[in-house]
Structure formats: structure tokens, C-alpha cells
PDB file of N, CA and C in Angstrom:
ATOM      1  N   UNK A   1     143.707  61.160  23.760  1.00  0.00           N
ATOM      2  CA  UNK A   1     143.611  59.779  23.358  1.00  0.00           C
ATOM      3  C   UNK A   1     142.651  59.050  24.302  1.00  0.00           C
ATOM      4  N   UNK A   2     141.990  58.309  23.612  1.00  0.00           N
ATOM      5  CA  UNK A   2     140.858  57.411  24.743  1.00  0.00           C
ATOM      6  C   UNK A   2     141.194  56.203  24.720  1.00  0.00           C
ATOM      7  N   UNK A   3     141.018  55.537  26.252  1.00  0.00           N
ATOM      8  CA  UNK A   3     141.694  54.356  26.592  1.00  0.00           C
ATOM      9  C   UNK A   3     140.395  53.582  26.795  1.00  0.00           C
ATOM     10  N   UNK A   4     140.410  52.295  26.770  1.00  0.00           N
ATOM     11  CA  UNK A   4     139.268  51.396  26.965  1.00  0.00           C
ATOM     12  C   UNK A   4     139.959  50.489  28.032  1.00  0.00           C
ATOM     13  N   UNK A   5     139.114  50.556  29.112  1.00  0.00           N
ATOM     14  CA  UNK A   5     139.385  49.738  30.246  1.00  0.00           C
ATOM     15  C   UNK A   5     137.738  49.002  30.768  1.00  0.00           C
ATOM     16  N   UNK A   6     138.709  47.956  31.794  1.00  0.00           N
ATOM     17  CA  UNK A   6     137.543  47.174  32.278  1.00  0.00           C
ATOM     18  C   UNK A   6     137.959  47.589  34.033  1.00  0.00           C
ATOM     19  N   UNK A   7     136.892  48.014  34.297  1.00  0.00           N
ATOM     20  CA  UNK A   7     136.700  48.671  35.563  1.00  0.00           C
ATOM     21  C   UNK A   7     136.503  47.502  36.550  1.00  0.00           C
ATOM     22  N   UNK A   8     137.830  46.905  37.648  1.00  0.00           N
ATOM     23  CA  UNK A   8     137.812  45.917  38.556  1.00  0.00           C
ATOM     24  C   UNK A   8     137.176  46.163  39.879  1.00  0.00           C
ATOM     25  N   UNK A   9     136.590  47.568  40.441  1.00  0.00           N
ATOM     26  CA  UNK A   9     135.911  48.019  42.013  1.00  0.00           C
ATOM     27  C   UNK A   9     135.104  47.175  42.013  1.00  0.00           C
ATOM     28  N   UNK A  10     133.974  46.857  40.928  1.00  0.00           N
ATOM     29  CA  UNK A  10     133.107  45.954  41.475  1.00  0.00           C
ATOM     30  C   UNK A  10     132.646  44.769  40.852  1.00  0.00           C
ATOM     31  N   UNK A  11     131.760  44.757  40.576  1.00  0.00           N
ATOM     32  CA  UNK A  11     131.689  43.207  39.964  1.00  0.00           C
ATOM     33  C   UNK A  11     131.357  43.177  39.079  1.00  0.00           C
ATOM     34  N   UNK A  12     130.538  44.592  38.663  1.00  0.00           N
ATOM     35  CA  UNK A  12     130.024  44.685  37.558  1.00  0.00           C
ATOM     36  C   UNK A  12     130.885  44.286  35.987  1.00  0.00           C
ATOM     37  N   UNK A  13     132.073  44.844  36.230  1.00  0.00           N
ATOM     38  CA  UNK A  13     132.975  44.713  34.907  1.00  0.00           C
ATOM     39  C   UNK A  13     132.859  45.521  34.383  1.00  0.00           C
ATOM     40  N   UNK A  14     132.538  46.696  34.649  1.00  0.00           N
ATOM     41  CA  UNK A  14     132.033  47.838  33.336  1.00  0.00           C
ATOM     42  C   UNK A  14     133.209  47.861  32.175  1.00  0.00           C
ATOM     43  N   UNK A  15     132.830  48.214  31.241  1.00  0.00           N
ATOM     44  CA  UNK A  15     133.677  48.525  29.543  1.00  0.00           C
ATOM     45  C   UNK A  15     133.314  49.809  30.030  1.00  0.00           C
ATOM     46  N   UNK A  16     134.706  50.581  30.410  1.00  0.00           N
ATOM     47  CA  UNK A  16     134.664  52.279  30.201  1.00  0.00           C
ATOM     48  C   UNK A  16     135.638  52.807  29.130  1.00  0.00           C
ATOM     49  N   UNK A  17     135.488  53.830  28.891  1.00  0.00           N
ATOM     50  CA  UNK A  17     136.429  54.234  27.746  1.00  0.00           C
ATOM     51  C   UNK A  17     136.772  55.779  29.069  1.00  0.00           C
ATOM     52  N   UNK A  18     138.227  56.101  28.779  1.00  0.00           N
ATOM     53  CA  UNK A  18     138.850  56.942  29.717  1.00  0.00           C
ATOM     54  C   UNK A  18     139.732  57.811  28.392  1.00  0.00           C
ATOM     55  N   UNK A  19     139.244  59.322  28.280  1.00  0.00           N
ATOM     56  CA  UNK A  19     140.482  60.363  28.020  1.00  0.00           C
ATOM     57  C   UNK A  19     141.108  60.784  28.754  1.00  0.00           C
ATOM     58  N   UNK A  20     142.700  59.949  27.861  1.00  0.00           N
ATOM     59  CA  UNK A  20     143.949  60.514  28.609  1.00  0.00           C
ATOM     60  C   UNK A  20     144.044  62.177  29.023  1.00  0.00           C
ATOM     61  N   UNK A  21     143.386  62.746  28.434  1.00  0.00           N
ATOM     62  CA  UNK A  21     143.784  64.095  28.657  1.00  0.00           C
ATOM     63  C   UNK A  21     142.842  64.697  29.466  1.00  0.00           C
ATOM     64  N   UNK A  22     141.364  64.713  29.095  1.00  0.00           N
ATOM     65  CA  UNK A  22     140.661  65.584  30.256  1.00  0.00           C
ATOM     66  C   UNK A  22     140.185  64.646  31.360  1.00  0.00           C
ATOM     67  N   UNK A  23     140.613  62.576  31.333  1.00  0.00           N
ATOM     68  CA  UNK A  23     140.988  62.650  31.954  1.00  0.00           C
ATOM     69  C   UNK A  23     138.901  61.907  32.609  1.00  0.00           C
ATOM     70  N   UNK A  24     138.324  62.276  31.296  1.00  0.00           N
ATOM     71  CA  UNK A  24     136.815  62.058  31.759  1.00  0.00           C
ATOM     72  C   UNK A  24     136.511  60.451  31.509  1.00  0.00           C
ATOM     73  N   UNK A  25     135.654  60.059  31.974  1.00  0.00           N
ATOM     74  CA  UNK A  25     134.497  58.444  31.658  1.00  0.00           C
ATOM     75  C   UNK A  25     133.619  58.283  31.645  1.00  0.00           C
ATOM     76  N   UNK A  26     133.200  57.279  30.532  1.00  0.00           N
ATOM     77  CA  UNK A  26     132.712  57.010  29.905  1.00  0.00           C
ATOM     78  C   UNK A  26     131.885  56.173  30.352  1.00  0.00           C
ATOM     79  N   UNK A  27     130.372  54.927  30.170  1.00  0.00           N
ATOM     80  CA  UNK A  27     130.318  53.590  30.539  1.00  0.00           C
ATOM     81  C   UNK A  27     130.765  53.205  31.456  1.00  0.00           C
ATOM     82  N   UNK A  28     130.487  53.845  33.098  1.00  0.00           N
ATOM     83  CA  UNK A  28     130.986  53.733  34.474  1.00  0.00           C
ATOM     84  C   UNK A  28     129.242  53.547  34.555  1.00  0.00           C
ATOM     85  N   UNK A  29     128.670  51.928  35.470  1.00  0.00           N
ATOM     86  CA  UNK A  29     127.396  52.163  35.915  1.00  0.00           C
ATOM     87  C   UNK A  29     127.447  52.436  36.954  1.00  0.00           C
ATOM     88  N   UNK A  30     128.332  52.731  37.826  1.00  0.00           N
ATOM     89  CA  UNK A  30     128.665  53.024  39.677  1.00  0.00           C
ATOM     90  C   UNK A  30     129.667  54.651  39.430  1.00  0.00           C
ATOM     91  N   UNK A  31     129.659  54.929  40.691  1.00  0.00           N
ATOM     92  CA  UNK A  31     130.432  55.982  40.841  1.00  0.00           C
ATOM     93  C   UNK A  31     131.861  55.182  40.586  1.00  0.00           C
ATOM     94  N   UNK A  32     132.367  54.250  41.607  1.00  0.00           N
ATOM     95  CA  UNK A  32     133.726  53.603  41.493  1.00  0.00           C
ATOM     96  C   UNK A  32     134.332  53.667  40.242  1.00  0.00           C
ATOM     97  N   UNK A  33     133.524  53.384  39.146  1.00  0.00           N
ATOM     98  CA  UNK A  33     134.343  53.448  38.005  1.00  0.00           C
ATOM     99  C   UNK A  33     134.405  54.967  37.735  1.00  0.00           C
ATOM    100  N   UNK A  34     133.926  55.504  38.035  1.00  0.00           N
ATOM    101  CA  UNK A  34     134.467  57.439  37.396  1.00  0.00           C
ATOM    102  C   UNK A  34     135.640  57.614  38.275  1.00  0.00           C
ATOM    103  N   UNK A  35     136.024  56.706  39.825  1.00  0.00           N
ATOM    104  CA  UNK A  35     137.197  56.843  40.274  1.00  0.00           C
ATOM    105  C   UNK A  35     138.263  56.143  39.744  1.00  0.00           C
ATOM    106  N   UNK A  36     137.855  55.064  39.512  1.00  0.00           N
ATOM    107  CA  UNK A  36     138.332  53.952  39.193  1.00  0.00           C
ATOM    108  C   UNK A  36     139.483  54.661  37.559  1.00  0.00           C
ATOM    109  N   UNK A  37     138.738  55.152  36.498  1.00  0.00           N
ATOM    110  CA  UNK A  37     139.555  55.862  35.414  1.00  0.00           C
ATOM    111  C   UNK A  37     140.459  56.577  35.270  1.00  0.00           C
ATOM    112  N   UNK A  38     140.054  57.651  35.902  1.00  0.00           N
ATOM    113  CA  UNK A  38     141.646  58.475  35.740  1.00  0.00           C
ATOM    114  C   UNK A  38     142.928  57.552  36.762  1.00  0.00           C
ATOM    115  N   UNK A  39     142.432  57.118  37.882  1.00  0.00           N
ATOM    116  CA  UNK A  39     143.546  56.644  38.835  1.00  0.00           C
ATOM    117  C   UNK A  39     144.139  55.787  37.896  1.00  0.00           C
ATOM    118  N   UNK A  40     143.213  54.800  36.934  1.00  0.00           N
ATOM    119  CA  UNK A  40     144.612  54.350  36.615  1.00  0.00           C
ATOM    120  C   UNK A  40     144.945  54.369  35.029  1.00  0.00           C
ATOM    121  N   UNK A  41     144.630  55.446  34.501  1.00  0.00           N
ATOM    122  CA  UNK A  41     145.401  56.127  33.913  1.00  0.00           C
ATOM    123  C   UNK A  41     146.516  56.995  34.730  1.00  0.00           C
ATOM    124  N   UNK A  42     146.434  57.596  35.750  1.00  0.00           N
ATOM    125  CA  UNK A  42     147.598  58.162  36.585  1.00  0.00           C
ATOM    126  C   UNK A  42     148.484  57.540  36.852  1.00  0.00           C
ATOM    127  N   UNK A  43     147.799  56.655  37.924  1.00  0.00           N
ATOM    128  CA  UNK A  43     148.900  56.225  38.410  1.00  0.00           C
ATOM    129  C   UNK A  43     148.358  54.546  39.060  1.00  0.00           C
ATOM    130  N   UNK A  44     148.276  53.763  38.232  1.00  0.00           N
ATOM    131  CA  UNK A  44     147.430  52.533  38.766  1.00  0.00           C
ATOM    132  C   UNK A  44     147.822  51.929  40.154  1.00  0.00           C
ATOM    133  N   UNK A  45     147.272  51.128  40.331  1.00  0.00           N
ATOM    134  CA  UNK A  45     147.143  50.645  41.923  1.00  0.00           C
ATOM    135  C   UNK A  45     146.142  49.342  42.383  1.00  0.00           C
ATOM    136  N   UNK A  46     146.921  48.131  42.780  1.00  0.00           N
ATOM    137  CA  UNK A  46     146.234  47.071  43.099  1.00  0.00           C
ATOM    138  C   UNK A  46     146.388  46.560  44.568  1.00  0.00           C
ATOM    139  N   UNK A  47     145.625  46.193  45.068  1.00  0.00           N
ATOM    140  CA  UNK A  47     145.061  45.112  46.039  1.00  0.00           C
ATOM    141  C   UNK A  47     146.126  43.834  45.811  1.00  0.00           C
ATOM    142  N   UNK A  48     146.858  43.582  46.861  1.00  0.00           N
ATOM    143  CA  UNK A  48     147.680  42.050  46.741  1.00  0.00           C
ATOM    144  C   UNK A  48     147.706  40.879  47.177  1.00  0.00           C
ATOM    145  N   UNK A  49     147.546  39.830  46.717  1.00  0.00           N
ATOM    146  CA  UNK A  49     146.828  38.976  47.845  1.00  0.00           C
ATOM    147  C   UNK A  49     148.296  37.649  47.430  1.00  0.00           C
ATOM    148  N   UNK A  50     148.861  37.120  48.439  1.00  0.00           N
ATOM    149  CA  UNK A  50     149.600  36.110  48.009  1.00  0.00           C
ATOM    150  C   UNK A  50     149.858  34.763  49.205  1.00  0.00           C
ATOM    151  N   UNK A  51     150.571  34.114  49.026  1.00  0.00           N
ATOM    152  CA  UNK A  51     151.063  33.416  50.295  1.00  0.00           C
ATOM    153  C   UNK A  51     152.301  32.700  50.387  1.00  0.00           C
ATOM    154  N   UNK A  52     152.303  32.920  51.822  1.00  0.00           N
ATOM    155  CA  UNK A  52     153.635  33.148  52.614  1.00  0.00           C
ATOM    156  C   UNK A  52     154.766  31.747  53.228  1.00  0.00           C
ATOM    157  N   UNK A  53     155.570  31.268  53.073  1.00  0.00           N
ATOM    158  CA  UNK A  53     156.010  30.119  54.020  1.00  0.00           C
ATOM    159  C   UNK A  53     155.891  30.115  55.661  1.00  0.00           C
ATOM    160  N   UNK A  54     155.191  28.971  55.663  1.00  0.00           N
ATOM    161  CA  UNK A  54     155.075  29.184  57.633  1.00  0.00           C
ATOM    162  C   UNK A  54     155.641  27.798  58.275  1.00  0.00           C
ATOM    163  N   UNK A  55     156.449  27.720  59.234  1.00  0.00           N
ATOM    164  CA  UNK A  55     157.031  26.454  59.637  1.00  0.00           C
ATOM    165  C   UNK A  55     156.159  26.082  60.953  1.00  0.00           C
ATOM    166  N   UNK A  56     155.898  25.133  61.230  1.00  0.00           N
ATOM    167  CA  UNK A  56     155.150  24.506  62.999  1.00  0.00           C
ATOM    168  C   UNK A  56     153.681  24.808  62.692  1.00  0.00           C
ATOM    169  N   UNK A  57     153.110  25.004  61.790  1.00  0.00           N
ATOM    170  CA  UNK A  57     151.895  24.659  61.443  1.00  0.00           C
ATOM    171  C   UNK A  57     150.977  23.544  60.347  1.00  0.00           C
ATOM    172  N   UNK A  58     149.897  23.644  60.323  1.00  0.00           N
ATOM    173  CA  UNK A  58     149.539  22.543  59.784  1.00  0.00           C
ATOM    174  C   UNK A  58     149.916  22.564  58.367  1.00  0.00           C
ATOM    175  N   UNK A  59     149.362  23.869  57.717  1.00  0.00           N
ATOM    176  CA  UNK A  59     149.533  24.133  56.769  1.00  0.00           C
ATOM    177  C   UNK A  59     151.050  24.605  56.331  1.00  0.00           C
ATOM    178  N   UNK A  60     151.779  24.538  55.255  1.00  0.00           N
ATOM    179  CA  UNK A  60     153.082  25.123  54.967  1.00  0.00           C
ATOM    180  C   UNK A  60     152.961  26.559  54.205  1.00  0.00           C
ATOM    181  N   UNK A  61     151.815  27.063  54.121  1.00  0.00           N
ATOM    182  CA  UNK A  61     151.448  28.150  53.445  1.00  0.00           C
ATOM    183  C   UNK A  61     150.427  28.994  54.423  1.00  0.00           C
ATOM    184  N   UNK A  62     150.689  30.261  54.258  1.00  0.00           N
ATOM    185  CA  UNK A  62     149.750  31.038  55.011  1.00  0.00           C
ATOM    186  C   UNK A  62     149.019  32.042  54.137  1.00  0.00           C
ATOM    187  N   UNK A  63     147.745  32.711  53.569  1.00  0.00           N
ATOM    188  CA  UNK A  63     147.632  33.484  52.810  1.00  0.00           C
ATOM    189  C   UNK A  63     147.496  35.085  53.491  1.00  0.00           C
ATOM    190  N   UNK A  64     148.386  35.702  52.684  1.00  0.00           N
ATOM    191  CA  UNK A  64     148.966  36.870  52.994  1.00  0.00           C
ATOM    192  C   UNK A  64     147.742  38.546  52.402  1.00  0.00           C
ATOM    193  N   UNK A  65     148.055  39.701  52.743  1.00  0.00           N
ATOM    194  CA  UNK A  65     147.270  40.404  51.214  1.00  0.00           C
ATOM    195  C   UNK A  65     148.126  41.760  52.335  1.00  0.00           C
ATOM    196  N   UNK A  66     147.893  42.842  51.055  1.00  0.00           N
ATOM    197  CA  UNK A  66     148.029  44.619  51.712  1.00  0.00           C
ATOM    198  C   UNK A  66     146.803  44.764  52.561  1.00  0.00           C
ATOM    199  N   UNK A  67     147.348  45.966  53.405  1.00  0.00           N
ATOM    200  CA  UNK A  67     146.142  46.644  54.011  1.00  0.00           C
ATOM    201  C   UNK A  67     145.444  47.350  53.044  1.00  0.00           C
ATOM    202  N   UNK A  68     146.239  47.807  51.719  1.00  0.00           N
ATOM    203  CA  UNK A  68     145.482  48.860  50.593  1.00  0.00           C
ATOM    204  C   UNK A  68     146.124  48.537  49.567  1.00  0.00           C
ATOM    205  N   UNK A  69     145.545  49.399  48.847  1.00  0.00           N
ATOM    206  CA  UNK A  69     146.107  49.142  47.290  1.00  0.00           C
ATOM    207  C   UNK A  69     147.832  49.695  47.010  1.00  0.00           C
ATOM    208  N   UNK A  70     148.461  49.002  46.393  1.00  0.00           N
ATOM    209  CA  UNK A  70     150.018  49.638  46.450  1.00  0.00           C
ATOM    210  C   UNK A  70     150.273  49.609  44.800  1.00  0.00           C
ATOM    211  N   UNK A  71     151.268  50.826  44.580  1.00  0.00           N
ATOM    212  CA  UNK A  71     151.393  51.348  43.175  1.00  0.00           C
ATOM    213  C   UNK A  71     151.443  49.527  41.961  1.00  0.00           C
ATOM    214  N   UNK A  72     150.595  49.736  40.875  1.00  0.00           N
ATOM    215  CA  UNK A  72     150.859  48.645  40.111  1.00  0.00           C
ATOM    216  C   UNK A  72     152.281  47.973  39.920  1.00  0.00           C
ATOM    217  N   UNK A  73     153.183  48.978  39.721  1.00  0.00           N
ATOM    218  CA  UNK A  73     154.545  48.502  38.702  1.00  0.00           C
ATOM    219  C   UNK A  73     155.383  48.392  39.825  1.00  0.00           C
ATOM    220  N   UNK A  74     154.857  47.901  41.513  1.00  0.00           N
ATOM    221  CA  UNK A  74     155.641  47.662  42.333  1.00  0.00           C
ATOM    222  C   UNK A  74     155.159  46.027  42.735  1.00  0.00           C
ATOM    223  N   UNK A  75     154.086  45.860  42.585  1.00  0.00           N
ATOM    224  CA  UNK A  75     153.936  44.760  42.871  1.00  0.00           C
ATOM    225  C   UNK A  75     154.833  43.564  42.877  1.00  0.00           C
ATOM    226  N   UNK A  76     155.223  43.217  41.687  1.00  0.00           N
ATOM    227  CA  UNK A  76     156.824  42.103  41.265  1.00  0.00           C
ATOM    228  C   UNK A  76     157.607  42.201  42.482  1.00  0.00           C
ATOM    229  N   UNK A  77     157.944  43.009  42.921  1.00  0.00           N
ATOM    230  CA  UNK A  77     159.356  43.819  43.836  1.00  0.00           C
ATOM    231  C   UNK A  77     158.365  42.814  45.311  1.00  0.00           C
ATOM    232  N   UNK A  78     157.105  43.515  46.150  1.00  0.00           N
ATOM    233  CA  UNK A  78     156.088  42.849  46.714  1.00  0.00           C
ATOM    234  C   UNK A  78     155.916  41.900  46.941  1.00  0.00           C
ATOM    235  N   UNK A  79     155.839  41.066  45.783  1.00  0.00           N
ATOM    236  CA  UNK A  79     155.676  39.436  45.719  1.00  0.00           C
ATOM    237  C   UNK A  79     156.953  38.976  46.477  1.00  0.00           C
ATOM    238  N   UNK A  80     158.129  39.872  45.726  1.00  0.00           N
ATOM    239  CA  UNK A  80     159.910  38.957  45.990  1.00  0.00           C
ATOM    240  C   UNK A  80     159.600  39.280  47.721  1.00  0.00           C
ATOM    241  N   UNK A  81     159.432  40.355  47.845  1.00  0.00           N
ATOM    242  CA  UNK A  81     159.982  40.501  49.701  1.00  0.00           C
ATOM    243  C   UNK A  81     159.201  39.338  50.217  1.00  0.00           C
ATOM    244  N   UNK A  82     157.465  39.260  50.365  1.00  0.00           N
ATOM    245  CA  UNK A  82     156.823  38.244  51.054  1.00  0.00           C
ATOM    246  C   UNK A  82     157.195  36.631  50.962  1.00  0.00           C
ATOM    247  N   UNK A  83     157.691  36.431  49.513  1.00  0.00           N
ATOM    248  CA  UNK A  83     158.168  35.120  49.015  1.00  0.00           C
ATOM    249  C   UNK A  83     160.000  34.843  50.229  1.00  0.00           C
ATOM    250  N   UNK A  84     160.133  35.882  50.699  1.00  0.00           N
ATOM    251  CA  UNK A  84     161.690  36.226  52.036  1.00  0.00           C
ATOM    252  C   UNK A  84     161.157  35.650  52.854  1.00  0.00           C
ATOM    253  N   UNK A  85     159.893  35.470  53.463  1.00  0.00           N
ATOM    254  CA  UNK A  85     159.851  35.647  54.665  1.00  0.00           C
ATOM    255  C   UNK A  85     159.602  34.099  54.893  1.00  0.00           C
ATOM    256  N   UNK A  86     160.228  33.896  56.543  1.00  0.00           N
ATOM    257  CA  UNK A  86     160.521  33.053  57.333  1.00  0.00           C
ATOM    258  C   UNK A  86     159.700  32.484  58.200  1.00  0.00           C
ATOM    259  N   UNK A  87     158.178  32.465  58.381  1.00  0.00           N
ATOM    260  CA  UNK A  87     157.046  32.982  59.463  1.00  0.00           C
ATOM    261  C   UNK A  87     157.393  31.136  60.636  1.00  0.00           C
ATOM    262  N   UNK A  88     156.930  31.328  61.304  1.00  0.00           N
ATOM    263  CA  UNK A  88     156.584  30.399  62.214  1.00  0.00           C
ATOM    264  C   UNK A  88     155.261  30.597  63.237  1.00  0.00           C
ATOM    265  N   UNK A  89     154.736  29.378  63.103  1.00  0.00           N
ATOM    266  CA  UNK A  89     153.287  29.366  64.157  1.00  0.00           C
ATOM    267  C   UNK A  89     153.731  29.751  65.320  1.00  0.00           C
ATOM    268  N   UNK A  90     152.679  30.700  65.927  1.00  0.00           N
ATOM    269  CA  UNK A  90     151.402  30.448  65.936  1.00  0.00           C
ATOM    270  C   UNK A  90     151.241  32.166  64.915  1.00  0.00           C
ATOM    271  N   UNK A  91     150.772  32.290  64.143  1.00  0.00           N
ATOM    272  CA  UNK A  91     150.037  33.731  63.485  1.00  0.00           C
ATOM    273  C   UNK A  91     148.844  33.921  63.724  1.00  0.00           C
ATOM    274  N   UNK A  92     148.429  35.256  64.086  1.00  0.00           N
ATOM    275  CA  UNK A  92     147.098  34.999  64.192  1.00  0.00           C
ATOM    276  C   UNK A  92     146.640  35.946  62.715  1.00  0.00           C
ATOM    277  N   UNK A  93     145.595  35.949  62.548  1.00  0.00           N
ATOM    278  CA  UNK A  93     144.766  37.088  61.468  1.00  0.00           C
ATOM    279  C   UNK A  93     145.207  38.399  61.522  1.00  0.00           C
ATOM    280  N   UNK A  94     145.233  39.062  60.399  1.00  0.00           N
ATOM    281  CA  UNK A  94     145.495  40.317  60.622  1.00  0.00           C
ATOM    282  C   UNK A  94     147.290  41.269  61.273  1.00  0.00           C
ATOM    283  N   UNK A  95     147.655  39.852  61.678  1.00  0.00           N
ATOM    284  CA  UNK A  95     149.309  40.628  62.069  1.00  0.00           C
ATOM    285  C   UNK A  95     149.663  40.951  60.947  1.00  0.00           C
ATOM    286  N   UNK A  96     150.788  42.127  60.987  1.00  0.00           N
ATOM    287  CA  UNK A  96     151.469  42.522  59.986  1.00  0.00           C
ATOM    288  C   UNK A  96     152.918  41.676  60.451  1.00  0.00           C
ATOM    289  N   UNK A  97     153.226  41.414  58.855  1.00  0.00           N
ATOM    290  CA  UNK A  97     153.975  40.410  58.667  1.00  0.00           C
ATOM    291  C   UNK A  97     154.959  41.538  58.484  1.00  0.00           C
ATOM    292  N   UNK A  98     154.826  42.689  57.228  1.00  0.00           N
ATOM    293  CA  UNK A  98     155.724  43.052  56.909  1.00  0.00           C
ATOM    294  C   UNK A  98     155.623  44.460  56.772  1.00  0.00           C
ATOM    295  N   UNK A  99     155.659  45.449  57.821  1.00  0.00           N
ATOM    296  CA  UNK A  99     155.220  46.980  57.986  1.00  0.00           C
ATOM    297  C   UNK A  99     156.020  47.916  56.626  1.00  0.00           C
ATOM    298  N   UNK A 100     155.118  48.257  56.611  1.00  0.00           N
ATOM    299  CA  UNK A 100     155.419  49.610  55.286  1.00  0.00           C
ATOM    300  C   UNK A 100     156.189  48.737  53.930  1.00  0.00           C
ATOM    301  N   UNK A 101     155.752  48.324  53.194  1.00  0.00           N
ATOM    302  CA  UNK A 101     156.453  47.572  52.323  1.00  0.00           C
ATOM    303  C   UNK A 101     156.954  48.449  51.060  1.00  0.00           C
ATOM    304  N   UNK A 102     158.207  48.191  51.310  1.00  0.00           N
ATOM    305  CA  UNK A 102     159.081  48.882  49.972  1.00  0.00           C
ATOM    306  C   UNK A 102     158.700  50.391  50.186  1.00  0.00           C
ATOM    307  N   UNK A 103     158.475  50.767  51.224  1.00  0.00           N
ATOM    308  CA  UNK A 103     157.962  52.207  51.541  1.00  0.00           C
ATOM    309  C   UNK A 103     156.565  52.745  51.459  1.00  0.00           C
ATOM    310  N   UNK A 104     155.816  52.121  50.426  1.00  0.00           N
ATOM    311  CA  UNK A 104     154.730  52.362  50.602  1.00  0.00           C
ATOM    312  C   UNK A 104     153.731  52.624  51.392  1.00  0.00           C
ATOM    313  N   UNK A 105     154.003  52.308  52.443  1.00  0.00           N
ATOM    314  CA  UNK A 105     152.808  52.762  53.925  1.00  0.00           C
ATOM    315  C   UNK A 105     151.715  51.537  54.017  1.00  0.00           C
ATOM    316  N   UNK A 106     151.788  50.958  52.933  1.00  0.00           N
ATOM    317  CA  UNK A 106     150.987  49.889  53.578  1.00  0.00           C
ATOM    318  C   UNK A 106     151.904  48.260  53.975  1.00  0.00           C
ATOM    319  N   UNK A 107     150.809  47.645  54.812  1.00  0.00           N
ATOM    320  CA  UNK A 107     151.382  46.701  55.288  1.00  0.00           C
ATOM    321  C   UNK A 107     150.895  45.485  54.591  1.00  0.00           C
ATOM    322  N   UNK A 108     151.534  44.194  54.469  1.00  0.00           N
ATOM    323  CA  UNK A 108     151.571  43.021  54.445  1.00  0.00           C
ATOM    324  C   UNK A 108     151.019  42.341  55.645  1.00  0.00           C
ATOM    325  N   UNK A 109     150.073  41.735  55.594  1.00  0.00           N
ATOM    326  CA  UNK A 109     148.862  40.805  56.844  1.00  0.00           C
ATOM    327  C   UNK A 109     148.800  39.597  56.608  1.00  0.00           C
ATOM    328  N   UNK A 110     148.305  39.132  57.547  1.00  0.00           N
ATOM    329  CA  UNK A 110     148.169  37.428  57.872  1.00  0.00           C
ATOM    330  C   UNK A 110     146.425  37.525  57.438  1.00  0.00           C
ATOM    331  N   UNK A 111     146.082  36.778  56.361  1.00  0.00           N
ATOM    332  CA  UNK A 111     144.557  36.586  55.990  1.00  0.00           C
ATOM    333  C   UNK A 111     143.992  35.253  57.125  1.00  0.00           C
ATOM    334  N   UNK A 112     145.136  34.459  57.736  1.00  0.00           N
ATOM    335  CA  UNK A 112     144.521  33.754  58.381  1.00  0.00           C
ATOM    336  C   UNK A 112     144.900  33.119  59.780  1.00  0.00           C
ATOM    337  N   UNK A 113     144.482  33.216  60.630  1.00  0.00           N
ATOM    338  CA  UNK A 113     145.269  32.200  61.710  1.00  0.00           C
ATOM    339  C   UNK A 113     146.179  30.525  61.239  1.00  0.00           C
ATOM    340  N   UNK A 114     146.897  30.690  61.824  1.00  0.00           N
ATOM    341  CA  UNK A 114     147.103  29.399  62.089  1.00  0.00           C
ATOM    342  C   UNK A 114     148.208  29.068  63.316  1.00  0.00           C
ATOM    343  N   UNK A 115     147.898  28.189  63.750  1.00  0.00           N
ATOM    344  CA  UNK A 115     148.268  28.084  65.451  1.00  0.00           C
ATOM    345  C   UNK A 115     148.992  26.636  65.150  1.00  0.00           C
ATOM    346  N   UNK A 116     149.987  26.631  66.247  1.00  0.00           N
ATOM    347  CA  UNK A 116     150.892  25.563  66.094  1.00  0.00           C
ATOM    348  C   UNK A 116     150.372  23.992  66.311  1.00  0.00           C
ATOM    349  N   UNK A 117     151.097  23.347  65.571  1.00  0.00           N
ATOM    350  CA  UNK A 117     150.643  21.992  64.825  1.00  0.00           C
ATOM    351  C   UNK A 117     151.442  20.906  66.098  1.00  0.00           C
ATOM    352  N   UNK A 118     150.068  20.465  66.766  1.00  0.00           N
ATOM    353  CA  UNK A 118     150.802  19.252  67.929  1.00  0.00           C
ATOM    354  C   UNK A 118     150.595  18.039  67.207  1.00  0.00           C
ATOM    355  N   UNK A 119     151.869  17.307  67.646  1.00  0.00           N
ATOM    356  CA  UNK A 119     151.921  15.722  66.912  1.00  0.00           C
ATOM    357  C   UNK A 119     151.060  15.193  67.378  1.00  0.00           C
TER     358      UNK A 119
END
């Protein structure tokens, strides 16, 4: 069976068409999309980007993301844990907020500093 997807690696957008079975592609103008097909026909996988509650800073929001891509049909589950968390200033960039999430091996990060808020 052939699947028609829109290939997200780059910017291009490619329209590929992907067989489920051998699994080949179609209308990939980059290599990424010949990776990009079978993976997610296999087993898909996204990039997460969200944000977090933070108390003693300026902002009341911090924006969060994975170190990597984590299985699609876990994401929902992802969102709920980070939407838990409790953070307080000062964060800097790049801390992990939330190591190995839901098992996956990747981590949950701070996309941004933010340092505590003087009156």
C-alpha cells in the first residue's frame, strides 16, 4: 500500500509517496526525506517544543523542547508530565528539567534563561 506524506526535516515540504511494504520513496528532493519515510511509517517520531510554569521570574512561562525526537503516540503523556512541573528562577538554558522522560532517554530542557525577577 502507498502512503502519501509531507516530509517535515526540512523546509522544503516535499509530497512523497512511501510503500508500506518495501518500505521505498518516492518525491524526496533531499536525502532526509528517503529517511524521513519509512521511519514514519515504522515507527514515527517528533521533536517537542512546549512551555513550562516558572515562579520568581519575569516571565510566568519558560519555553521548554526534547533533546531528540521521542516516539509520536507518546507525546500527549509528554505534554501532561512538563505541564507537572513546578520550576523556580533562576534557570539557565539548556538544564534538563526533566531527565529521561517517560523512559525514553531523552530529556526535557530549558530553551531559555531566565534569572530571578528583583522588585
Amino acid at each position: 500500500m502507498k502512503k502519501n506524506l509531507v516530509c517535515v526535516l526540512c523546509p522544503r515540504g516535499c509530497r512523497i509517496i512511501v510503500d508500506s511494504e518495501s518500505l521505498e520513496v518516492i518525491g524526496n528532493a533531499c536525502s532526509r526525506g528517503a529517511q524521513f519515510g519509512p521511519q514514519e511509517i515504522i515507527s514515527p517520531q517528533r521533536m517537542l517544543t512546549s512551555t513550562a510554569s516558572i515562579k520568581g521570574a519575569l516571565h510566568k512561562k519558560i519555553p521548554v523542547r526534547t533533546t531528540s525526537a521521542i516516539p509520536f503516540d507518546q507525546t500527549f503523556q509528554c505534554i501532561q508530565e512538563i505541564q507537572k512541573l513546578q520550576l523556580t528562577a533562576p534557570i539557565e538554558v539548556g538544564q534538563v528539567l526533566i531527565p529521561n522522560i517517560l523512559g525514553t532517554g531523552v530529556d526535557i530542557i530549558a530553551s531559555r534563561s531566565l534569572c530571578i525577577n528583583l522588585p
